[in-house]
Protein backbone atom coordinates (compact mmCIF):
# COMPACT_ATOMS: atom_id res chain seq x y z
CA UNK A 1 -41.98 -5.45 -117.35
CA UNK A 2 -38.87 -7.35 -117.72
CA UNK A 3 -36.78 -8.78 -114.55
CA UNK A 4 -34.22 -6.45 -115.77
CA UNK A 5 -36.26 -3.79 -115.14
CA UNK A 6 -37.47 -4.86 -111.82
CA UNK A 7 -33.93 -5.12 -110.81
CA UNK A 8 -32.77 -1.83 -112.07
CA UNK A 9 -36.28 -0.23 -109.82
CA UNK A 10 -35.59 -2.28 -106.62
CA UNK A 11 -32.01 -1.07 -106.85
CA UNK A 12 -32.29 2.24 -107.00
CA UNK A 13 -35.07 2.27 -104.78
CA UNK A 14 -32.79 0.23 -102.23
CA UNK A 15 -30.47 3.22 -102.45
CA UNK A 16 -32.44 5.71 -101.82
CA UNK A 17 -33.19 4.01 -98.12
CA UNK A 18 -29.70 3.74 -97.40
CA UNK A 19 -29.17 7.44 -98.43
CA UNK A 20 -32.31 8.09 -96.22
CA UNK A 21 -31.02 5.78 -93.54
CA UNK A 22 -27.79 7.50 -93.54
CA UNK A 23 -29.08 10.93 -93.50
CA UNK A 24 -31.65 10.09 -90.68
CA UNK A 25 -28.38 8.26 -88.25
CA UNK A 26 -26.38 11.59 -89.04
CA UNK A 27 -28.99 14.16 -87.72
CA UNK A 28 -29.75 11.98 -84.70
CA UNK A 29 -25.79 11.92 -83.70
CA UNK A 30 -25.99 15.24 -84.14
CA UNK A 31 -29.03 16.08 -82.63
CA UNK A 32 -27.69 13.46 -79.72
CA UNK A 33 -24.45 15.57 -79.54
CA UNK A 34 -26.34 18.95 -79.11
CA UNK A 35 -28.76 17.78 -76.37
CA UNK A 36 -25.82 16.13 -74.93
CA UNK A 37 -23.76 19.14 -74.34
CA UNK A 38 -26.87 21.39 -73.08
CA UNK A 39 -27.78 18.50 -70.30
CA UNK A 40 -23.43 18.55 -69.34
CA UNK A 41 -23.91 22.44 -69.35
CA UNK A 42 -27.01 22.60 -66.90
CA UNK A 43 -25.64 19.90 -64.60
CA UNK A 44 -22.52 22.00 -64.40
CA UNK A 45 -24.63 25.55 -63.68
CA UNK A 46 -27.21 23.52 -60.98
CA UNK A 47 -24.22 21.75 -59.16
CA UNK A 48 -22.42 25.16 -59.14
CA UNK A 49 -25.32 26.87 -57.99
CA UNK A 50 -26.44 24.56 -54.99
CA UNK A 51 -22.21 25.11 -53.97
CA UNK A 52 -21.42 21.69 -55.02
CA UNK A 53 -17.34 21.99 -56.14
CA UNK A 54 -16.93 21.69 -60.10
CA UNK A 55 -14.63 18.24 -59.58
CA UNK A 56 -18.08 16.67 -58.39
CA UNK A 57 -20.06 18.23 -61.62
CA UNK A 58 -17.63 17.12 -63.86
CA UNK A 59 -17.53 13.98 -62.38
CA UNK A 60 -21.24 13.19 -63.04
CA UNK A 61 -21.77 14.42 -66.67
CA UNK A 62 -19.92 10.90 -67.26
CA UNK A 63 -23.03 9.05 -68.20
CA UNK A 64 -24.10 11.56 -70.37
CA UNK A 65 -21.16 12.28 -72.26
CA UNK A 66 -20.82 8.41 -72.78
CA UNK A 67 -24.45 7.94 -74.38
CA UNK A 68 -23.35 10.72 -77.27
CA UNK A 69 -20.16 8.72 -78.09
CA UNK A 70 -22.46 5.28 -78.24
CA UNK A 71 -24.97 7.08 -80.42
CA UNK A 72 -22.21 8.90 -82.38
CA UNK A 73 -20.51 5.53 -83.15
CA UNK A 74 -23.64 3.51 -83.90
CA UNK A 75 -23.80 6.42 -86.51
CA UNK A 76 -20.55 6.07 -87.98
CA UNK A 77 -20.71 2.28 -87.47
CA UNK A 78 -23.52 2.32 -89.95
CA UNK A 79 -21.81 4.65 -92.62
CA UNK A 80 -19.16 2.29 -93.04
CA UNK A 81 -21.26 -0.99 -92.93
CA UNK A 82 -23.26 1.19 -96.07
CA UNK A 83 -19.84 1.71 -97.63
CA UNK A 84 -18.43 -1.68 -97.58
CA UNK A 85 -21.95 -2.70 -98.94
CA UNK A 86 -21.43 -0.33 -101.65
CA UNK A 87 -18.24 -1.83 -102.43
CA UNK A 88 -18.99 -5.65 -102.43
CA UNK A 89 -22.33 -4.44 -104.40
CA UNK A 90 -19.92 -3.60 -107.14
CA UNK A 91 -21.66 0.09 -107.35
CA UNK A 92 -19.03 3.02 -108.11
């Protein structure tokens, strides 16, 4: 086995972790997003339900709404640090 060879193996290995590293961060936003919304929607039907006004129940889904944006934008922050490796890589 040549180096060239190595290289050309430990490259295209390399991208298949980033394509399973991007894959993996997009399901978990998404996943993150779905759960997300279902614990908003419960808080909503429990505060309703014990009489509390919906101001209040909106009022405390805060925390939870701001976890799916951090998760969401870790995701995307990740895409684009793959892409601009991509680029200076020189790969097309």
């Amino acid at each position: 086995m040549t180096g060239t060879e190595i290289l050309v193996s430990g490259g295209s290995q390399l991208d298949a972790l980033f394509r399973r590293i991007e894959g993996l961060l997009g399901g978990v936003a998404i996943g993150a997003l779905t759960v997300a919304i279902i614990i908003i929607g419960f808080k909503i039907m429990f505060a309703i339900r014990r009489g509390d006004n919906f101001r209040e129940a909106i009022q405390n889904m805060g925390i939870v709404a701001f976890a799916a944006l951090l998760i969401g934008g870790a995701s995307g922050i990740a895409a684009l640090l793959n892409a601009i490796g991509v680029q200076i890589g020189g790969r097309q």
